[in-house]
C-alpha atoms as a PDB file:
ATOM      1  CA  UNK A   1     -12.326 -38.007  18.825  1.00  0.00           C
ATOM      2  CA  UNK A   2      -9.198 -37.781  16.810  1.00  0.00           C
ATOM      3  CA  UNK A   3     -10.742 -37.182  13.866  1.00  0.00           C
ATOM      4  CA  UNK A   4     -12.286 -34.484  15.373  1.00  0.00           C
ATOM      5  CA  UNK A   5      -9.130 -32.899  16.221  1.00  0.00           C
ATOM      6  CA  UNK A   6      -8.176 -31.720  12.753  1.00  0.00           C
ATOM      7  CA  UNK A   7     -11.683 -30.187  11.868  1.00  0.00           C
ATOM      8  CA  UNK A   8     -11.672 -28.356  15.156  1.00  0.00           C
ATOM      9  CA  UNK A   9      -8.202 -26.786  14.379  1.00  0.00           C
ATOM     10  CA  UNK A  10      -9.402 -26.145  10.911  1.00  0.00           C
ATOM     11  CA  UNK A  11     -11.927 -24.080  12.245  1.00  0.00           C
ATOM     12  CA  UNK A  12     -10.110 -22.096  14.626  1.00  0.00           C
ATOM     13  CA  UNK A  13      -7.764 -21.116  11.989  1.00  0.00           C
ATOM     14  CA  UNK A  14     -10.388 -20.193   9.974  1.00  0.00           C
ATOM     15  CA  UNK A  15     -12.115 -17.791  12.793  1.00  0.00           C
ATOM     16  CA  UNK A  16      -8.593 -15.966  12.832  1.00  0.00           C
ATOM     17  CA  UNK A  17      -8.676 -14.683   9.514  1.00  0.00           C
ATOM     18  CA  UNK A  18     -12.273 -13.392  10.620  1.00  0.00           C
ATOM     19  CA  UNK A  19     -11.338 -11.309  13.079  1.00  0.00           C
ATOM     20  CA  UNK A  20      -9.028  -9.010  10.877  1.00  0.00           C
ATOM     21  CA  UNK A  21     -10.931  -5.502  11.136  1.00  0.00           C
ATOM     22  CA  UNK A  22      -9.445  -2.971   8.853  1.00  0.00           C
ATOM     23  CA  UNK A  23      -8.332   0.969   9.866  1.00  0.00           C
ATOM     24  CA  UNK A  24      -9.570   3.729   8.613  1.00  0.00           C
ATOM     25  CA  UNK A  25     -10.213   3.293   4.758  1.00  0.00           C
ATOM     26  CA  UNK A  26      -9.804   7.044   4.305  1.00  0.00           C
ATOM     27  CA  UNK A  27      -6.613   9.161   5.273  1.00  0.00           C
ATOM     28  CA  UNK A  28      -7.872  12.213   5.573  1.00  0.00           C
ATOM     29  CA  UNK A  29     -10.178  12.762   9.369  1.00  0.00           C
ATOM     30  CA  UNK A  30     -10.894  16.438   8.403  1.00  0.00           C
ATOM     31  CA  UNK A  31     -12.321  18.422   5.320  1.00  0.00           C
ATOM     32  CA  UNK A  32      -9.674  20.416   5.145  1.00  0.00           C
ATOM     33  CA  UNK A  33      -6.965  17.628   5.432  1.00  0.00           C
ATOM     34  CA  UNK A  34      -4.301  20.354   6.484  1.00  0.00           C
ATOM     35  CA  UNK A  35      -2.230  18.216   8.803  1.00  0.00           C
ATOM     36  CA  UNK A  36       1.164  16.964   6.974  1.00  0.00           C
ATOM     37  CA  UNK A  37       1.726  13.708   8.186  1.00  0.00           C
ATOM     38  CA  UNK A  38       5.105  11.835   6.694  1.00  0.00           C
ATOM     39  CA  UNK A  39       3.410   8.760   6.053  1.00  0.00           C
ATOM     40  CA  UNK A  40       0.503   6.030   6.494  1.00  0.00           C
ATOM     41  CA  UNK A  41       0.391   2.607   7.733  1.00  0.00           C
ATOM     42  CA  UNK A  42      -2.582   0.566   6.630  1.00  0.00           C
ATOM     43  CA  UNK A  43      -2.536  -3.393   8.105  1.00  0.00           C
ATOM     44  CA  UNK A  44      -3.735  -6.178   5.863  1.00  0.00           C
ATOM     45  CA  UNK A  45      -4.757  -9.781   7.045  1.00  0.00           C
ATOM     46  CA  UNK A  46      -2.055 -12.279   8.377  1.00  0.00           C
ATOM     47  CA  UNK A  47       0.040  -9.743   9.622  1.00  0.00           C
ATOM     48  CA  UNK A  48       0.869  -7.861   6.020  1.00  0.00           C
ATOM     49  CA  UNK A  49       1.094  -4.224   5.629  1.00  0.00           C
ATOM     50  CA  UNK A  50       0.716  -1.018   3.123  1.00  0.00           C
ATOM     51  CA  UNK A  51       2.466   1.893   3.793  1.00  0.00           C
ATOM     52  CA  UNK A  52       2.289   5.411   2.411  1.00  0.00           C
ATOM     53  CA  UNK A  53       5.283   7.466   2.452  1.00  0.00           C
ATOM     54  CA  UNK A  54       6.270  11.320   1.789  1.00  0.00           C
ATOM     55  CA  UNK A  55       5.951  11.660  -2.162  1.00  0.00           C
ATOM     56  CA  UNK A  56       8.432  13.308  -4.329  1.00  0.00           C
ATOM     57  CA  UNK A  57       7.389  16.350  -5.469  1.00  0.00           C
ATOM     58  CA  UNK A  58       9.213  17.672  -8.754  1.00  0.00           C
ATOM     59  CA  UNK A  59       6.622  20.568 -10.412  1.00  0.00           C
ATOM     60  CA  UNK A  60       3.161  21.527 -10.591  1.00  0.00           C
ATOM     61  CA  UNK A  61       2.953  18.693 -13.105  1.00  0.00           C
ATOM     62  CA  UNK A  62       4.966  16.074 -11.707  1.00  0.00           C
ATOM     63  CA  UNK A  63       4.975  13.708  -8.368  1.00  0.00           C
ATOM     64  CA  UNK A  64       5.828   9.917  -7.457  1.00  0.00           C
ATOM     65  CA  UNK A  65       3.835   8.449  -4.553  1.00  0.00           C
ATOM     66  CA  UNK A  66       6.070   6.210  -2.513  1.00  0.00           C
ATOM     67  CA  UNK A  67       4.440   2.747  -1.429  1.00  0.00           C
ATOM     68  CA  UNK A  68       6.037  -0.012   0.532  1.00  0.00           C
ATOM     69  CA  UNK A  69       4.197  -3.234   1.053  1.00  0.00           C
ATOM     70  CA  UNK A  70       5.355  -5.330   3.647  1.00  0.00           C
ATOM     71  CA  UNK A  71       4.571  -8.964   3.813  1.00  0.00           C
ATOM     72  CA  UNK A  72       5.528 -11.447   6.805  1.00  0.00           C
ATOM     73  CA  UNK A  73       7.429 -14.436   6.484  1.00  0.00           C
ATOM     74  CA  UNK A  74       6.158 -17.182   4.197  1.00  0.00           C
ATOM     75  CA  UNK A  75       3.052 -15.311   3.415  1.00  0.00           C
ATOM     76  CA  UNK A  76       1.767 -14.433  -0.440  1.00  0.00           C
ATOM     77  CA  UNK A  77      -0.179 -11.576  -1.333  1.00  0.00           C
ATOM     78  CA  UNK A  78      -1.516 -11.022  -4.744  1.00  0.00           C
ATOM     79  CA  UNK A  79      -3.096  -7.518  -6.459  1.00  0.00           C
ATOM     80  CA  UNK A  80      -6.602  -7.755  -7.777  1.00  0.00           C
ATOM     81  CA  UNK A  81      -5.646  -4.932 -10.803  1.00  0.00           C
ATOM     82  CA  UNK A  82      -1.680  -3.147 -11.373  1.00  0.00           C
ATOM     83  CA  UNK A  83      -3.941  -0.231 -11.401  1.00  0.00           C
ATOM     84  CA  UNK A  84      -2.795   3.130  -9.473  1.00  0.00           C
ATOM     85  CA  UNK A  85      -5.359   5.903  -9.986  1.00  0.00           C
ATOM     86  CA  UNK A  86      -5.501   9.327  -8.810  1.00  0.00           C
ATOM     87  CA  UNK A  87      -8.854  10.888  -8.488  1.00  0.00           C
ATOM     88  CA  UNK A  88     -10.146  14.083  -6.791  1.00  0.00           C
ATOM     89  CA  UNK A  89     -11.082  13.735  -3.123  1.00  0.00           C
ATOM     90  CA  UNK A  90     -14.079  11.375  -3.024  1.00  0.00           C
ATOM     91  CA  UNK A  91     -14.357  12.066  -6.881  1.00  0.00           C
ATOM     92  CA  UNK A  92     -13.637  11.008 -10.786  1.00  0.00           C
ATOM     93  CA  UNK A  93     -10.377   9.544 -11.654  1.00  0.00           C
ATOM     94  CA  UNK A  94      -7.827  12.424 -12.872  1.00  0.00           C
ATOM     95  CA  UNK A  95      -5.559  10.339 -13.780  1.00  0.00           C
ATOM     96  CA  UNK A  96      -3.368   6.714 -13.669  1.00  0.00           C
ATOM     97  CA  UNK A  97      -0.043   6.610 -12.214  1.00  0.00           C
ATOM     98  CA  UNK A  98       2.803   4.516 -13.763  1.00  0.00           C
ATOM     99  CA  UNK A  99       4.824   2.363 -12.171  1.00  0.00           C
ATOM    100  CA  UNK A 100       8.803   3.214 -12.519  1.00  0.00           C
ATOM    101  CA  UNK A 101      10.157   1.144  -9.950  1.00  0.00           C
ATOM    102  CA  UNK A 102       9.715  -1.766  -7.702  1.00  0.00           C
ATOM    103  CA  UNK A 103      12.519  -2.714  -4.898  1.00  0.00           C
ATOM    104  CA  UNK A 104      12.320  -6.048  -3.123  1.00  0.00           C
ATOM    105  CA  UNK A 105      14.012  -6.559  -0.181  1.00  0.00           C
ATOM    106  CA  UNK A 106      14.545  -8.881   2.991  1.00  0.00           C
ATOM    107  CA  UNK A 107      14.175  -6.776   5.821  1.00  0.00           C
ATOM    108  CA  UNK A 108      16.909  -6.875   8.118  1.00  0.00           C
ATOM    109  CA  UNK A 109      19.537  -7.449   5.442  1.00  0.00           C
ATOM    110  CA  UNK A 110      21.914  -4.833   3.520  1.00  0.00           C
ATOM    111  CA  UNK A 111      20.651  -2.552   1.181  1.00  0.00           C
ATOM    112  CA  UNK A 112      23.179  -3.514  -1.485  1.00  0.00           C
ATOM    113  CA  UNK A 113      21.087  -6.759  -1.533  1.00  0.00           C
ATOM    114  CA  UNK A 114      18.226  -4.712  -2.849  1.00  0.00           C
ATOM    115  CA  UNK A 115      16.392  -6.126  -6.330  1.00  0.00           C
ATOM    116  CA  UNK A 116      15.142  -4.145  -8.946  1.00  0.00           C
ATOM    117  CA  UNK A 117      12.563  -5.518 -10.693  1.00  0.00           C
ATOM    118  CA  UNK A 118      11.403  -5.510 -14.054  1.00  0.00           C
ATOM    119  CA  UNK A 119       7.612  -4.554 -13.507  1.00  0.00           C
ATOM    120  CA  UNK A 120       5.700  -4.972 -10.936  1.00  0.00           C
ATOM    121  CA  UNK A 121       4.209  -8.501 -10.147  1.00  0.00           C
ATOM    122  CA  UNK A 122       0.731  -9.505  -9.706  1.00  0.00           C
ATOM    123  CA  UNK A 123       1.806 -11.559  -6.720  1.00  0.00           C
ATOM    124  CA  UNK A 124       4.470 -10.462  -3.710  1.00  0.00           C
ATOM    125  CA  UNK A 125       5.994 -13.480  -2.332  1.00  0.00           C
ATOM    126  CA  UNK A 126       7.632 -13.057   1.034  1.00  0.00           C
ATOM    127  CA  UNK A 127      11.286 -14.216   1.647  1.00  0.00           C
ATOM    128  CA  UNK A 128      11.288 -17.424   3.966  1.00  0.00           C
ATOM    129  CA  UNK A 129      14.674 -16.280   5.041  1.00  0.00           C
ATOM    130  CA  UNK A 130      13.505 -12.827   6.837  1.00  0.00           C
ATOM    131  CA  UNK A 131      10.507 -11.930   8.830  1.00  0.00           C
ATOM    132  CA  UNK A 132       9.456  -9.748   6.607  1.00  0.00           C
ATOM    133  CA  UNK A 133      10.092  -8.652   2.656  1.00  0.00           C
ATOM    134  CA  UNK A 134       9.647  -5.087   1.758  1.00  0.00           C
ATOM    135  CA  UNK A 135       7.951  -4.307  -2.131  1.00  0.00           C
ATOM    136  CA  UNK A 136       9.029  -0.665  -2.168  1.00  0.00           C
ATOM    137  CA  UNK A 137       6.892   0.694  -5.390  1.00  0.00           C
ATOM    138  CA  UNK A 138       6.869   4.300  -6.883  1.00  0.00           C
ATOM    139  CA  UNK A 139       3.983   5.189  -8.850  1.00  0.00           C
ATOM    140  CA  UNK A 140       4.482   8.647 -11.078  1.00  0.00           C
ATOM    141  CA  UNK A 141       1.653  10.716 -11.670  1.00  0.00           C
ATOM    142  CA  UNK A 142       1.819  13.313 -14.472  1.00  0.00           C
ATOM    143  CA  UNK A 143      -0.813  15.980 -15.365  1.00  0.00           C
ATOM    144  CA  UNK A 144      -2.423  19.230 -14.152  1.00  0.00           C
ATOM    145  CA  UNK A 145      -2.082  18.443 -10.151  1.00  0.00           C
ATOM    146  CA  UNK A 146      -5.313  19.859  -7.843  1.00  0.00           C
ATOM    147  CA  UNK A 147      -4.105  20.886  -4.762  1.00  0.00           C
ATOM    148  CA  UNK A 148      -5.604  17.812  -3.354  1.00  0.00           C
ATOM    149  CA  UNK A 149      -5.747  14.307  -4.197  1.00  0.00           C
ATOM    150  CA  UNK A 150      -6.167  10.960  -3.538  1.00  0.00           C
ATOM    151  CA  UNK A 151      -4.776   7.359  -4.375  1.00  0.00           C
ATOM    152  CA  UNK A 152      -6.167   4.086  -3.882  1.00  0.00           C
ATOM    153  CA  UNK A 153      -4.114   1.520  -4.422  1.00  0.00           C
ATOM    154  CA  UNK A 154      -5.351  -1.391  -6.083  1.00  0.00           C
ATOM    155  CA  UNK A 155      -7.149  -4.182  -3.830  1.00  0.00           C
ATOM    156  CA  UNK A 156      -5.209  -7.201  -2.398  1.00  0.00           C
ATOM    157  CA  UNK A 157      -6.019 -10.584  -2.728  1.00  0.00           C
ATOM    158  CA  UNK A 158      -5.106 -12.881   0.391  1.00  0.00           C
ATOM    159  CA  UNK A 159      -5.804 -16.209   0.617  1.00  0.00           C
ATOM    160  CA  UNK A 160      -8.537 -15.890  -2.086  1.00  0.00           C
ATOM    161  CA  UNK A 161     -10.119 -13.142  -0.522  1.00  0.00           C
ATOM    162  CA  UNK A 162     -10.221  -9.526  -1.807  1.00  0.00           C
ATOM    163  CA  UNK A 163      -9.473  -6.749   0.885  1.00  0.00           C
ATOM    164  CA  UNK A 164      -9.273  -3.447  -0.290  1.00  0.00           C
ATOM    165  CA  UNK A 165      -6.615  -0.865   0.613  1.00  0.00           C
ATOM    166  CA  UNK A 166      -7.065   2.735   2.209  1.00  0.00           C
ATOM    167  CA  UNK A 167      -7.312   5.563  -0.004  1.00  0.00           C
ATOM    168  CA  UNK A 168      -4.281   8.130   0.797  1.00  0.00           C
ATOM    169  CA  UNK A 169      -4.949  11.791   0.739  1.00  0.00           C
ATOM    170  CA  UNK A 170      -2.263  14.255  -0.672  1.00  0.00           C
ATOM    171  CA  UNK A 171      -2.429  17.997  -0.923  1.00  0.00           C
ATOM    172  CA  UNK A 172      -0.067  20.883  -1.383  1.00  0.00           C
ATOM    173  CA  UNK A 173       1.683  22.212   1.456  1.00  0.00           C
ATOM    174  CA  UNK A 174       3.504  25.665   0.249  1.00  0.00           C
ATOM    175  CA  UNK A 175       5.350  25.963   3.442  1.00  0.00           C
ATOM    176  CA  UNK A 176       7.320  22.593   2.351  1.00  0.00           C
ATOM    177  CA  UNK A 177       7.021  23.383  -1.442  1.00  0.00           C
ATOM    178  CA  UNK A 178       5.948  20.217  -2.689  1.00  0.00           C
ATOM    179  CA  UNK A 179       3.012  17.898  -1.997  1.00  0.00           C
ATOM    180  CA  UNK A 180       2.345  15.828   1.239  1.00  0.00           C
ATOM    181  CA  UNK A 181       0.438  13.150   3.358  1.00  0.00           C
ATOM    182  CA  UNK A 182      -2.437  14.831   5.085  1.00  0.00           C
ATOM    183  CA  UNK A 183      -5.371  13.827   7.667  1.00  0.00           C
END
């Protein structure tokens, strides 16, 4: 029987990381996708996280997308591709966006302990010291912008497992002159 113990504990911990179900793989719920929304919160497995935030709009030619990948304590997540491409809604790439910076930080401490890093890893490590580490990332895109977009982030690799990552719809919003989340 106490060899049976370990197996049967193996097995139940392996039955958790089925019963991850993913949101909504697409941002936008309407055709018209003319509902700002300041950002997007996509869950991974084992309690890890993608977020979309407002982008930063500087001309008709010009925007960084603002992503913050949160991972919990202890936990390592790695990217499948360093990949960020923008493409037209449900459509052909337009473009890839460049990396310009990645932050890591522990949440819960001061943001003077921020650290820039050089490029952007193909594995996030969590801090064992926090409950969660923040990988803030800004992707620029540059190019004739449509007034709608999309960007899927590249997959994520957990445990050995590829889970792929919702696609986030932008479009223009004249009212706040620049370009925003939208469902």
């Amino acid at each position: 029987m106490t060899k049976l113990i370990p197996l049967l504990l193996l097995a139940a911990l392996a039955g958790c990381e089925d019963q991850y179900q993913p949101g909504a793989m697409y941002l936008a719920t309407t055709p018209e996708c003319k509902t700002w929304t300041d950002a997007s919160r996509f869950a991974l497995p084992q309690q890890n996280a993608v977020f979309a935030a407002t982008p930063t709009t500087y001309n008709a030619t010009m925007v960084d997308l603002n992503l913050t990948y949160l991972l919990a304590r202890g936990k390592d997540v790695k990217f499948t591709s360093l990949q960020y491409d923008v493409t037209a809604p449900h459509g052909p790439v337009l473009g890839r966006g460049v990396v310009v910076y990645v932050d890591r930080r522990a949440t819960g401490s001061a943001p003077k302990e921020t650290e820039r890093l050089d490029k952007l890893p193909v594995l996030l490590r969590a801090d064992a010291s926090s409950a969660d580490t923040m990988y803030r990332v800004r992707v620029r895109f540059t190019g004739k912008l449509p007034e709608r977009f999309d960007l899927t982030p590249p997959p994520m690799q957990i445990n050995g497992k590829n889970y792929p990552v919702r696609t986030f719809t932008y479009r223009l919003f004249s009212d706040k002159n620049g370009y925003g989340l939208c469902t």
